[in-house]
Protein backbone atom coordinates (compact mmCIF):
# COMPACT_ATOMS: atom_id res chain seq x y z
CA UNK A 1 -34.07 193.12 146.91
CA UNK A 2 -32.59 192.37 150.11
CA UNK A 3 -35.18 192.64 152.20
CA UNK A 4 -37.05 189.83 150.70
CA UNK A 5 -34.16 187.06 151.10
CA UNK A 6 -35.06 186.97 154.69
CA UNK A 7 -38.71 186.13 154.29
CA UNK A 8 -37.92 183.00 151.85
CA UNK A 9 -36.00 181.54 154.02
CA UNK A 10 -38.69 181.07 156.58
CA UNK A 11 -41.55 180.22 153.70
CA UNK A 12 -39.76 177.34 151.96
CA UNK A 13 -38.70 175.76 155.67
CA UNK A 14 -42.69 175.87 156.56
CA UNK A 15 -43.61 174.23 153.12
CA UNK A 16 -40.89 171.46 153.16
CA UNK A 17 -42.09 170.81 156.92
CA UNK A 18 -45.85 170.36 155.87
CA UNK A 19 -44.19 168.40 152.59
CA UNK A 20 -42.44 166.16 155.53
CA UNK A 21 -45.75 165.53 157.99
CA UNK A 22 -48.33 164.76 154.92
CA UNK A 23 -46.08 162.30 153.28
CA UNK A 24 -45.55 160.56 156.99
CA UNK A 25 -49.41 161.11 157.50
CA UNK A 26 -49.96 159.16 154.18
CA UNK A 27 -47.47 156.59 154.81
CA UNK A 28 -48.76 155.34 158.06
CA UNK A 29 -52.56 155.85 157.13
CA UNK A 30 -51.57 153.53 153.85
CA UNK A 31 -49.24 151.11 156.21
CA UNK A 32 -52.15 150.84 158.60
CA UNK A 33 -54.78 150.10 156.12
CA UNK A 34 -52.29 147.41 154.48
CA UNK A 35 -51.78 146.37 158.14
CA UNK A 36 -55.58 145.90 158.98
CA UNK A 37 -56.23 144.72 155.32
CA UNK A 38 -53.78 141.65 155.66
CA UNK A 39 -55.55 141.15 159.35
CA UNK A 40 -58.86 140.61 157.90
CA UNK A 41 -57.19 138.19 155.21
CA UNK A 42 -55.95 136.50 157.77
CA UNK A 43 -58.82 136.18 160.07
CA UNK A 44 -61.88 135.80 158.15
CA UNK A 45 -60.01 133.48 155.25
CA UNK A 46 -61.78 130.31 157.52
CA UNK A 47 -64.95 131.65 156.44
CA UNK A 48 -64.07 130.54 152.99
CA UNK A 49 -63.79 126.97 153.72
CA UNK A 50 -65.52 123.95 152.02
CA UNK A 51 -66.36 122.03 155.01
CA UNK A 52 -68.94 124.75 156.51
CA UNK A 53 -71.58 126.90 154.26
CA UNK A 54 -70.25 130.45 154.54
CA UNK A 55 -71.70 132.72 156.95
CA UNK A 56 -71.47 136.62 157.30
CA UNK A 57 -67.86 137.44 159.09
CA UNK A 58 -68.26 139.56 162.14
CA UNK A 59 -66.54 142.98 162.76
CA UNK A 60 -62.66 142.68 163.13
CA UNK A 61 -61.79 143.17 166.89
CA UNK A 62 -58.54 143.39 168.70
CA UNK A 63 -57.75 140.18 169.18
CA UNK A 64 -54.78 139.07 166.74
CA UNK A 65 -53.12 135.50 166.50
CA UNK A 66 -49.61 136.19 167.73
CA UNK A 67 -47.52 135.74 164.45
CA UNK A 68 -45.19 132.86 165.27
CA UNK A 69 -41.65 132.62 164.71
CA UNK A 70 -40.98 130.65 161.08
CA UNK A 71 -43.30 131.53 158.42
CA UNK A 72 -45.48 128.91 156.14
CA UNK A 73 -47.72 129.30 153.67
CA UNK A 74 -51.06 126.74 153.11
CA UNK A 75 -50.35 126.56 149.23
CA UNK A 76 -46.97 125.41 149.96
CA UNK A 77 -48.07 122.54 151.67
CA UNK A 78 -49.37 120.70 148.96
CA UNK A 79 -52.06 119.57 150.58
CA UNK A 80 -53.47 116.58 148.43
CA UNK A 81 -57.34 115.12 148.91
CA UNK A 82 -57.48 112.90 151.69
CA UNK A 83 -59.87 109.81 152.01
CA UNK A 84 -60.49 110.57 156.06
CA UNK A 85 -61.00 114.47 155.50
CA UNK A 86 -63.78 112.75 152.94
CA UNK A 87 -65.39 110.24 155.47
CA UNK A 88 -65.21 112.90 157.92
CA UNK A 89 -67.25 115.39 155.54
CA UNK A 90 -69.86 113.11 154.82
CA UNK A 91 -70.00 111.62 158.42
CA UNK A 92 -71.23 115.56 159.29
CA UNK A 93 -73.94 116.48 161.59
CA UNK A 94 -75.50 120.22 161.27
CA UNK A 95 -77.37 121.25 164.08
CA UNK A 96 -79.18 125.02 165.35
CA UNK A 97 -78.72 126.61 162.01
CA UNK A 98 -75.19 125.80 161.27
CA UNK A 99 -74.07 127.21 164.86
CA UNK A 100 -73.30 123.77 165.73
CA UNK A 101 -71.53 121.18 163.53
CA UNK A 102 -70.10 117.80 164.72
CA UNK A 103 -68.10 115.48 162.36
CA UNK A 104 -68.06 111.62 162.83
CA UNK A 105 -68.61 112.00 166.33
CA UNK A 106 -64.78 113.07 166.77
CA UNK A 107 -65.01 116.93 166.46
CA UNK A 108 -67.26 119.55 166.39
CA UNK A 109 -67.08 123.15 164.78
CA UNK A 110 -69.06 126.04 166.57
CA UNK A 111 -70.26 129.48 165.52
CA UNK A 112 -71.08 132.12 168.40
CA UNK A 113 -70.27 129.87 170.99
CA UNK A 114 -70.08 131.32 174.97
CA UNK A 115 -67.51 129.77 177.47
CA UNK A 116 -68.58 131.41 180.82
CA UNK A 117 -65.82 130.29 183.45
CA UNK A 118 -68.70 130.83 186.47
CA UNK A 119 -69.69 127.42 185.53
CA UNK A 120 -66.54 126.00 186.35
CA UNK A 121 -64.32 125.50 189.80
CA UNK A 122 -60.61 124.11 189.68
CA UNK A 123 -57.22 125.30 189.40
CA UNK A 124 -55.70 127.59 187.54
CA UNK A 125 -52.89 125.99 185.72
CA UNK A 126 -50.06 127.49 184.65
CA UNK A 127 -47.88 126.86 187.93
CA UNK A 128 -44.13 126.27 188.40
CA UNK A 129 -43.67 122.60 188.74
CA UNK A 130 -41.89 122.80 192.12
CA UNK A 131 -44.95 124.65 193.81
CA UNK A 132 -47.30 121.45 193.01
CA UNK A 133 -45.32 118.45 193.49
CA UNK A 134 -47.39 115.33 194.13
CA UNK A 135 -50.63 116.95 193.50
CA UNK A 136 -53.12 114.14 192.06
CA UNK A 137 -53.86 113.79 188.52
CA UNK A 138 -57.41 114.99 189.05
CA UNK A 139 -56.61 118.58 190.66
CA UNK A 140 -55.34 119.10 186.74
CA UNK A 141 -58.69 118.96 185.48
CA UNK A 142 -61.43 121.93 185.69
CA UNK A 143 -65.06 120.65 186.81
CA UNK A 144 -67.47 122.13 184.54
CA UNK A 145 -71.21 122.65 185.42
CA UNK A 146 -73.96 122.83 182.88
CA UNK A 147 -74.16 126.08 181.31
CA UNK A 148 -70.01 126.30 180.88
CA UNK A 149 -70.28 126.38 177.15
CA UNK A 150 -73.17 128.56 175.45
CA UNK A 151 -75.36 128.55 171.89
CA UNK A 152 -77.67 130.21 169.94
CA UNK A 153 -79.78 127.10 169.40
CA UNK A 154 -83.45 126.72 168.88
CA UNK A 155 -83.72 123.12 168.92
CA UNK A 156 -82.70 120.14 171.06
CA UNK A 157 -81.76 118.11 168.94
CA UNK A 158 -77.50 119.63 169.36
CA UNK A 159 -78.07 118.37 172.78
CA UNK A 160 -78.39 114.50 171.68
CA UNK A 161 -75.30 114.70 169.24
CA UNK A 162 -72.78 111.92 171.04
CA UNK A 163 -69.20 111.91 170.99
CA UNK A 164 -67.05 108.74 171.02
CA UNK A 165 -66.91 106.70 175.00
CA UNK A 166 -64.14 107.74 176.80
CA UNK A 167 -63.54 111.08 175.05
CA UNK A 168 -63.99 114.46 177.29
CA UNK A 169 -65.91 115.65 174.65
CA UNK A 170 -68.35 114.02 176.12
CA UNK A 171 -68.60 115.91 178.95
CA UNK A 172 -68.39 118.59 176.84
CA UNK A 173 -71.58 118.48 175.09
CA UNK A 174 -73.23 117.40 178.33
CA UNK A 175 -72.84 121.01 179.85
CA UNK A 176 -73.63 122.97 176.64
CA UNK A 177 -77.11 124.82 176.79
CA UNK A 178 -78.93 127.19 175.27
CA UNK A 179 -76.98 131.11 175.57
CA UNK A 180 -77.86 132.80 178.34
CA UNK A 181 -77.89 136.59 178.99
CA UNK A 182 -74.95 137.64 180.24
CA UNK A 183 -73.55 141.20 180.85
CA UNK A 184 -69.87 141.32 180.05
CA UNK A 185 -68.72 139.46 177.77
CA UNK A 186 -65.28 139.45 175.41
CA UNK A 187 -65.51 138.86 172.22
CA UNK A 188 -63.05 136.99 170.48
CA UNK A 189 -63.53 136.72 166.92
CA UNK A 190 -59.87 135.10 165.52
CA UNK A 191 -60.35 130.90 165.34
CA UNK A 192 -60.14 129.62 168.57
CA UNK A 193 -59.10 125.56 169.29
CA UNK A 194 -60.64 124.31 172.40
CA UNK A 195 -57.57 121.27 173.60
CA UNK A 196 -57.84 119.28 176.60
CA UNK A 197 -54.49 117.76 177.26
CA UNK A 198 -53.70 114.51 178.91
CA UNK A 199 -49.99 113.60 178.92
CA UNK A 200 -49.14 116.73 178.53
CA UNK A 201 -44.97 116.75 179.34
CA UNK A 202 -44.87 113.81 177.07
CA UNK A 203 -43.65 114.36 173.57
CA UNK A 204 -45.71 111.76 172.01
CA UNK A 205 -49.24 112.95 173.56
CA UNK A 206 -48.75 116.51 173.29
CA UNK A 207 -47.68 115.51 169.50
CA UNK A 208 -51.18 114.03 169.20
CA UNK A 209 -52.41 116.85 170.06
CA UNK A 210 -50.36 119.43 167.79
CA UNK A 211 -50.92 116.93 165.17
CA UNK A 212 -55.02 117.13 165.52
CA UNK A 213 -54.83 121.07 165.79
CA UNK A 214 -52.98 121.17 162.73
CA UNK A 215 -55.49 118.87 160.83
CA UNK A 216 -58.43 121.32 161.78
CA UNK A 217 -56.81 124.13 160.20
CA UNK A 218 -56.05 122.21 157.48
CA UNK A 219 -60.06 120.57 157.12
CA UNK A 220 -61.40 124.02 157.78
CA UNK A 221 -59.09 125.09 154.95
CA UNK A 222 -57.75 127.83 157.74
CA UNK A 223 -55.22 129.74 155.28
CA UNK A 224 -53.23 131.80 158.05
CA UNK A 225 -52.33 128.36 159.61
CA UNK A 226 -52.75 129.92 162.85
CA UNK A 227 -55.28 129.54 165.94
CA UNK A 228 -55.93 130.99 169.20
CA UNK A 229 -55.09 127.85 171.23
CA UNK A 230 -57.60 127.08 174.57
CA UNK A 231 -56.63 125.00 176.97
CA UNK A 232 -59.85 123.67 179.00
CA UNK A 233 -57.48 121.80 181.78
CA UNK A 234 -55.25 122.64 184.81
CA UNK A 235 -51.77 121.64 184.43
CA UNK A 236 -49.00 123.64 185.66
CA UNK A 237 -46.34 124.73 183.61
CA UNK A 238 -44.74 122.14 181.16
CA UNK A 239 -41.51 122.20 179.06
CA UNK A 240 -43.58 121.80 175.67
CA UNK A 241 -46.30 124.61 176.09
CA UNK A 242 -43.99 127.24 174.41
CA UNK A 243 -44.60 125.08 171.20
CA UNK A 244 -48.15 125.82 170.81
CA UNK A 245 -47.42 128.94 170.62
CA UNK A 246 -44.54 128.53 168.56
CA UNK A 247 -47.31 126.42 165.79
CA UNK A 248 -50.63 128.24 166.68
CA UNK A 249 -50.09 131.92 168.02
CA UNK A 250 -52.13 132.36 170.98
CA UNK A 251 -52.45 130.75 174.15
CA UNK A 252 -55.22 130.96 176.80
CA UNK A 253 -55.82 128.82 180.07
CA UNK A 254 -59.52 128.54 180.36
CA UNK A 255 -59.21 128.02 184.55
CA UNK A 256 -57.49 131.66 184.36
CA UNK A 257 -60.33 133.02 182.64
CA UNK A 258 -62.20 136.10 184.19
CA UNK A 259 -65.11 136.90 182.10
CA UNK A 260 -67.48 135.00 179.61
CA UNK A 261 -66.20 134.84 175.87
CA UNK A 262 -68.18 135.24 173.04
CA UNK A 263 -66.45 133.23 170.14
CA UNK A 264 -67.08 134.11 166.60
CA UNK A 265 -65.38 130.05 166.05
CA UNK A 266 -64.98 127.45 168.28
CA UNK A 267 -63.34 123.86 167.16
CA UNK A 268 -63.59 121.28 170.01
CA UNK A 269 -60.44 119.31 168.84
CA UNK A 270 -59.79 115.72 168.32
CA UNK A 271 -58.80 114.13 171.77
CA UNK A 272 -55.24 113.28 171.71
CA UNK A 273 -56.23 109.63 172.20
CA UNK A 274 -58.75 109.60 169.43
CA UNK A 275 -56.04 111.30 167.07
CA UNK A 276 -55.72 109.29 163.44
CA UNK A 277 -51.79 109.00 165.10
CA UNK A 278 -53.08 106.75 167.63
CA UNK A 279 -54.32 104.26 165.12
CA UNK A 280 -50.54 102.13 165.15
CA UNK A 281 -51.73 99.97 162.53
CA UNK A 282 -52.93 102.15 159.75
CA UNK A 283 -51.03 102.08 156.22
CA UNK A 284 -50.77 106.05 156.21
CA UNK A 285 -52.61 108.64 158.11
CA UNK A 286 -53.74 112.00 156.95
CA UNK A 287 -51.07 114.64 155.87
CA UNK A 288 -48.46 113.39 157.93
CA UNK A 289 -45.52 115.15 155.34
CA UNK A 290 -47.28 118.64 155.22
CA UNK A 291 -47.41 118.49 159.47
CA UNK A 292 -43.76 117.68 159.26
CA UNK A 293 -42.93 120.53 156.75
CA UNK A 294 -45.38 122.93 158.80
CA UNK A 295 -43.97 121.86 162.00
CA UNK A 296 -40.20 122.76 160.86
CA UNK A 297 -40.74 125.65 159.26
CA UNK A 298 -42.56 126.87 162.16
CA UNK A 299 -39.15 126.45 163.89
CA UNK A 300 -37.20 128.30 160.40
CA UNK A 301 -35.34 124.80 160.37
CA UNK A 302 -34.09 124.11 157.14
CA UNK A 303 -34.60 121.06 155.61
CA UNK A 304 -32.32 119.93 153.00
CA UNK A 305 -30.10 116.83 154.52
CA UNK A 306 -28.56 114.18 151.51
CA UNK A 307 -27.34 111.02 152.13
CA UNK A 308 -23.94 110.45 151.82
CA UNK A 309 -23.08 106.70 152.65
CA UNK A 310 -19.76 107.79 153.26
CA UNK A 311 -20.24 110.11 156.19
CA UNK A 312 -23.49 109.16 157.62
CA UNK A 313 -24.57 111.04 161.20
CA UNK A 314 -25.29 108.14 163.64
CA UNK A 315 -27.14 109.24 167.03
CA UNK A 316 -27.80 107.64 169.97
CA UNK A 317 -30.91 109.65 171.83
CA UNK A 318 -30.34 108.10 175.75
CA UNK A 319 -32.72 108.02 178.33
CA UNK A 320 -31.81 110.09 181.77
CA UNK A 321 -34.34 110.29 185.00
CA UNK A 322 -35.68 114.18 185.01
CA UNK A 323 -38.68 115.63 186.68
CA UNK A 324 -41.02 116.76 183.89
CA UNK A 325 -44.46 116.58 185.95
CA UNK A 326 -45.37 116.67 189.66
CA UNK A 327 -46.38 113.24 190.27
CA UNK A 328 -42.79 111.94 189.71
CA UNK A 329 -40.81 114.25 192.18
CA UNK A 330 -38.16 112.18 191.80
CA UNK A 331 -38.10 112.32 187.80
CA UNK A 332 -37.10 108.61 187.54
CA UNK A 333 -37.43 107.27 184.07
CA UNK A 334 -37.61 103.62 182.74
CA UNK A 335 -35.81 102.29 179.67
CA UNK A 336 -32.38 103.25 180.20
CA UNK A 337 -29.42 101.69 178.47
CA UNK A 338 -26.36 100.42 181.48
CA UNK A 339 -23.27 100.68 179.27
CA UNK A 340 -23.88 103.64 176.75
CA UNK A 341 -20.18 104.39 176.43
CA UNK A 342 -19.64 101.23 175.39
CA UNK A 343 -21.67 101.39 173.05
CA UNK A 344 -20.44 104.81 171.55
CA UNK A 345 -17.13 103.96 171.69
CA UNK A 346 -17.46 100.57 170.13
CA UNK A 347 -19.90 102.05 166.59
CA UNK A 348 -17.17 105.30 166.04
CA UNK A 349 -14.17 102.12 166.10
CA UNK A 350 -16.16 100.24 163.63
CA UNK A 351 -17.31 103.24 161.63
CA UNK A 352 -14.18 105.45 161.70
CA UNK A 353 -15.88 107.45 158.51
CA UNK A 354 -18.93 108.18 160.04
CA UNK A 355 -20.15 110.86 162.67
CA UNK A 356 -21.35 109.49 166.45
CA UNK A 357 -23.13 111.31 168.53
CA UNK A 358 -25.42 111.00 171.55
CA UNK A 359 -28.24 113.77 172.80
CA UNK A 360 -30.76 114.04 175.73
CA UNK A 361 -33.84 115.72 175.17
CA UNK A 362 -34.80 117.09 178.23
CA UNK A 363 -32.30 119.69 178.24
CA UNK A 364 -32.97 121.11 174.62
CA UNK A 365 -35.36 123.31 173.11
CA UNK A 366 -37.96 122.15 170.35
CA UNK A 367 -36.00 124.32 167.77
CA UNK A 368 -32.56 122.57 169.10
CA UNK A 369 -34.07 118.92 169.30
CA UNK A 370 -35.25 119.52 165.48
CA UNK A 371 -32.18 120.84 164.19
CA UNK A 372 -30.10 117.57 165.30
CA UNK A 373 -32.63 115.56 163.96
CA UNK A 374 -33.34 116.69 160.55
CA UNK A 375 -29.44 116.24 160.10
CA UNK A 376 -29.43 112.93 161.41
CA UNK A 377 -29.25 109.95 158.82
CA UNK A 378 -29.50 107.20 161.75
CA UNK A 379 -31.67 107.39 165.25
CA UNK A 380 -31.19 104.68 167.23
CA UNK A 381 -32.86 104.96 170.98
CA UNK A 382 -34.57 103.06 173.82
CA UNK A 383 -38.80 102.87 173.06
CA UNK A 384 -39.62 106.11 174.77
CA UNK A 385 -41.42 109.32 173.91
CA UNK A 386 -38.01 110.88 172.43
CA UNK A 387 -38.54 108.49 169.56
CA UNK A 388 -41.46 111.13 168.11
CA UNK A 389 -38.89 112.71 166.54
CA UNK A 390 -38.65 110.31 163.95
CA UNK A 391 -40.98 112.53 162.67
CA UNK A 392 -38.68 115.04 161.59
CA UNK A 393 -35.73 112.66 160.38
CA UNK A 394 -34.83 113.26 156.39
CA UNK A 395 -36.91 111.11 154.10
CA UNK A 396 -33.70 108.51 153.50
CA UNK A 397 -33.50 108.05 157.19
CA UNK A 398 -33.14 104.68 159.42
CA UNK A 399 -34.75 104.19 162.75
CA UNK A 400 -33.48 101.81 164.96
CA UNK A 401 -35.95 100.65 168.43
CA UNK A 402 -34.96 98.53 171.12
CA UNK A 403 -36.86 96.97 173.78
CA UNK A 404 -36.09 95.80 176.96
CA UNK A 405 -37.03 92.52 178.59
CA UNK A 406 -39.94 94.16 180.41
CA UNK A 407 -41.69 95.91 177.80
CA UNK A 408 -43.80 94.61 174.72
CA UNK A 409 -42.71 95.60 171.34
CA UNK A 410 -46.15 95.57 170.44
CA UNK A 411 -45.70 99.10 171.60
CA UNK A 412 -45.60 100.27 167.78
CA UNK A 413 -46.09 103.87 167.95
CA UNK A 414 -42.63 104.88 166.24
CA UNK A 415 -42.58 101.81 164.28
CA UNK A 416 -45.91 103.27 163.04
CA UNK A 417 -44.18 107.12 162.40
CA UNK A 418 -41.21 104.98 160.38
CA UNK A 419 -44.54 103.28 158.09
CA UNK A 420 -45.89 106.17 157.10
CA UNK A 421 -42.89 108.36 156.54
CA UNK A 422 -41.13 105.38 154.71
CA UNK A 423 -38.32 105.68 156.65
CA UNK A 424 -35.68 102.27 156.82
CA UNK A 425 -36.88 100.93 160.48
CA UNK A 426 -35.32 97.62 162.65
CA UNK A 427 -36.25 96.87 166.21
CA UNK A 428 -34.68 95.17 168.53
CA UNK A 429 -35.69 93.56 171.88
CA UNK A 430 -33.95 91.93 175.43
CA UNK A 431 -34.67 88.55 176.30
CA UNK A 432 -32.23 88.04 178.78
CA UNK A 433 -32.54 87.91 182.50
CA UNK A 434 -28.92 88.72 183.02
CA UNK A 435 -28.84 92.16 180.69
CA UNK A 436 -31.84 93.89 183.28
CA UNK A 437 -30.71 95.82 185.71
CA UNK A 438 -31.73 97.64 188.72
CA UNK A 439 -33.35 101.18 187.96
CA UNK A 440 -34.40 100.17 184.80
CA UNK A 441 -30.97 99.77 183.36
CA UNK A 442 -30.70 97.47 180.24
CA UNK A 443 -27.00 96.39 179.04
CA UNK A 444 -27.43 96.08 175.40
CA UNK A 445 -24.14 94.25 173.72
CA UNK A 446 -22.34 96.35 171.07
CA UNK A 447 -22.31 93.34 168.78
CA UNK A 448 -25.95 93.92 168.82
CA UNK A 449 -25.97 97.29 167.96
CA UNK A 450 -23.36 96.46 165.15
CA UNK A 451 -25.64 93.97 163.38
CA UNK A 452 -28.81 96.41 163.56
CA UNK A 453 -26.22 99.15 162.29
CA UNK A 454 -24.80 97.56 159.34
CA UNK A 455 -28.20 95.98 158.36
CA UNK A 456 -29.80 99.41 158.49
CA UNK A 457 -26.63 101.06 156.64
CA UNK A 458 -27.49 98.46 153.59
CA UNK A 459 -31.03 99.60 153.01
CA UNK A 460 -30.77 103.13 152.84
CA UNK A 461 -26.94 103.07 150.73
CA UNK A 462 -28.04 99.91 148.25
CA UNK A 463 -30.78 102.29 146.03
CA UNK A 464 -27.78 105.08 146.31
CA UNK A 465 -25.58 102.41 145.37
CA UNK A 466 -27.61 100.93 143.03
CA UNK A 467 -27.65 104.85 140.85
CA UNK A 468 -23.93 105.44 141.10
């Protein structure tokens, strides 16, 4: 009997080692699967969508959206029906077997679509600010030549299809022919957004454009909320291209490109200045409240701010010169207010109950810009780009403008944000010679900002009044 103990020992150790490898092998063979499963979900779910007549999905390939930081889900964005995603389907224009669709002449969706980046000279974008001061506007723009985008198309008709005046979309459709045979190309079969951006370092513009992105993956009923992201320009580096990422996943600069891409979808995007955002005096504009939820939640910002009238957050956002694209070197800034201490001081003596602070945005990341303001029950600011956050204020908020002397209030663009959020809005403007200064330095009188203040404290605490 004792010459078998030693044998056992060895057996049982080789079968609880094969036990161990075969339930990894399973594991990871099941994980994978699961893995690859939720990829093609993810990926192909556009092919599902009402706006386009389903189509065989292509192969899955390597190319993944990069998953971004905050998690959202389509369903729980209540997305309602909309009367411009209506006008838009019916204003629809179907073209070389369904390879090319345009829709009211604003956007266009395309199926195997080629970009081949020999048809195009320019910079590459992408480059530190410092190493491209003063370069002219124009050097941020690629020159495309006909042939730069590619389609399977048998008739000519695609090749008529106009775009609005004044939109580079436009061009766009000008260099579009017939596919050509080409050797090596990459095939990219994830949803890709082609976005030419103008003002790109300015909050409002770029906004635009995250704003139009997000409406395309809402029309094309995209349920992974996610996009490769294209950008067919040359800028150099800017503080707000982190946030595409940050909204969309991937990011590509076409005047870096290499090879010619094969794309299994293409969505030329709204121009920025075409965007339904752009329209100031509009009662509402399309899914303005589901952008806002998608656009925090993409940032894992909470959102759950009450009012209290008896500790309200009041916050100044001030104006400072910074660089934030080459052709200002000097980063000077208009709109600036002389006397902001003053000012602070002055609203915490007269409000001892409530909160004052001040903030700069140029300093601050998206994520740290959005958590101030979705705590904020009062904004009050120069007109200037900052202003887009209004955007992200709680639903009970106030917003409160001013103008100075030199500069029309029929600017309306964040008197248009506080209209279609419903938030409690008041504007204010200079008309005296004596409160301009040099450098664009406004003195605005605290009794001023006391009168917008208390007005704007009434709205928004008389219906919490009114309940108690």
């Amino acid at each position: 009997g004792c010459r078998m103990k030693f044998p056992w020992k060895y057996f049982l150790t080789v079968i609880l080692l094969v036990y161990i490898v075969s339930i990894y092998y399973i594991h990871s063979h099941v994980y994978e699967r699961v893995a690859q499963l939720n990829d093609n979900y993810q990926n192909h779910q556009i092919s599902q969508h009402p706006h386009v007549p389903p189509k065989q999905t292509l192969p899955h390939t390597r190319h993944h959206s990069v998953n971004a930081i905050g998690s959202v889900s389509f369903s729980s964005l209540k997305i309602a029906p909309d009367k411009t995603f209506t006008a838009w389907s019916k204003a629809k224009s179907s073209f070389c077997d369904d390879n090319f669709i345009g829709y009211d002449n604003l956007f266009a969706y395309l199926r195997n679509a080629y970009l081949d980046p020999s048809f195009s000279s320019g910079r590459l974008g992408g480059e530190a600010i410092e190493s491209v001061l003063n370069q002219p506007e124009e050097k941020e723009f690629l020159v495309l030549k006909i042939g730069y985008f590619q389609i399977n198309c048998k008739d000519d008709e695609v090749f008529k299809y106009r775009f609005k005046r004044g939109d580079h979309l436009v061009k766009w459709i000008s260099v579009l022919r017939p596919a050509l045979e080409t050797t090596s190309r990459e095939y990219i079969n994830t949803l890709t957004i082609a976005v030419t951006r103008y003002e790109y370092a300015n909050v409002y513009h770029t906004m635009t454009d995250w704003y139009n992105a997000f409406l395309m993956l809402v029309f094309f009923n995209v349920q992974s909320l996610s996009a490769n992201i294209l950008f067919v320009d040359s800028h150099p580096l800017g503080g707000l291209d982190t946030v595409w990422t940050t909204l969309f996943g991937r990011v590509v600069r076409a005047g870096q490109l290499q090879q010619a891409l094969h794309f299994d979808t293409l969505i030329w995007n709204i121009q920025g200045y075409k965007s339904p955002m752009y329209h100031h005096d509009l009662p509402s504009i399309p899914h303005i409240e589901p952008f806002r939820i998608f656009f925090l939640r993409k940032h894992n910002i909470p959102d759950n701010k009450i009012l209290n009238c008896d500790k309200l957050l009041i916050r100044f956002l001030w104006r400072r010169d910074y660089v934030a694209h080459p052709r200002n070197p000097k980063g000077t800034v208009s709109r600036k207010v002389k006397n902001e201490k003053e000012i602070e001081d002055s609203v915490a003596k007269l409000y001892p109950n409530h909160l004052i602070e001040s903030f700069q945005t140029e300093n601050m990341s998206m994520t740290d810009q959005l958590s101030a303001i979705v705590n904020t029950d009062i904004l009050i600011g120069m007109h200037g780009a900052g202003l887009t956050l209004a955007l992200f204020l709680p639903k009970h908020a106030g917003l409160i403008e001013i103008y100075p002397k030199y500069w029309s209030s029929d600017n309306a663009h964040f008197r248009a944000i506080a209209r279609w959020r419903n938030l409690h809005y008041i504007h204010w403007q200079n008309v005296e010679s004596k409160n301009e200064f040099t450098n664009h330095y406004t003195y605005v009188p605290p009794s001023v900002v006391h009168r917008l203040l208390s007005t704007t404290i009434l709205n928004m605490c008389k219906a919490q009044k009114g309940h108690s």
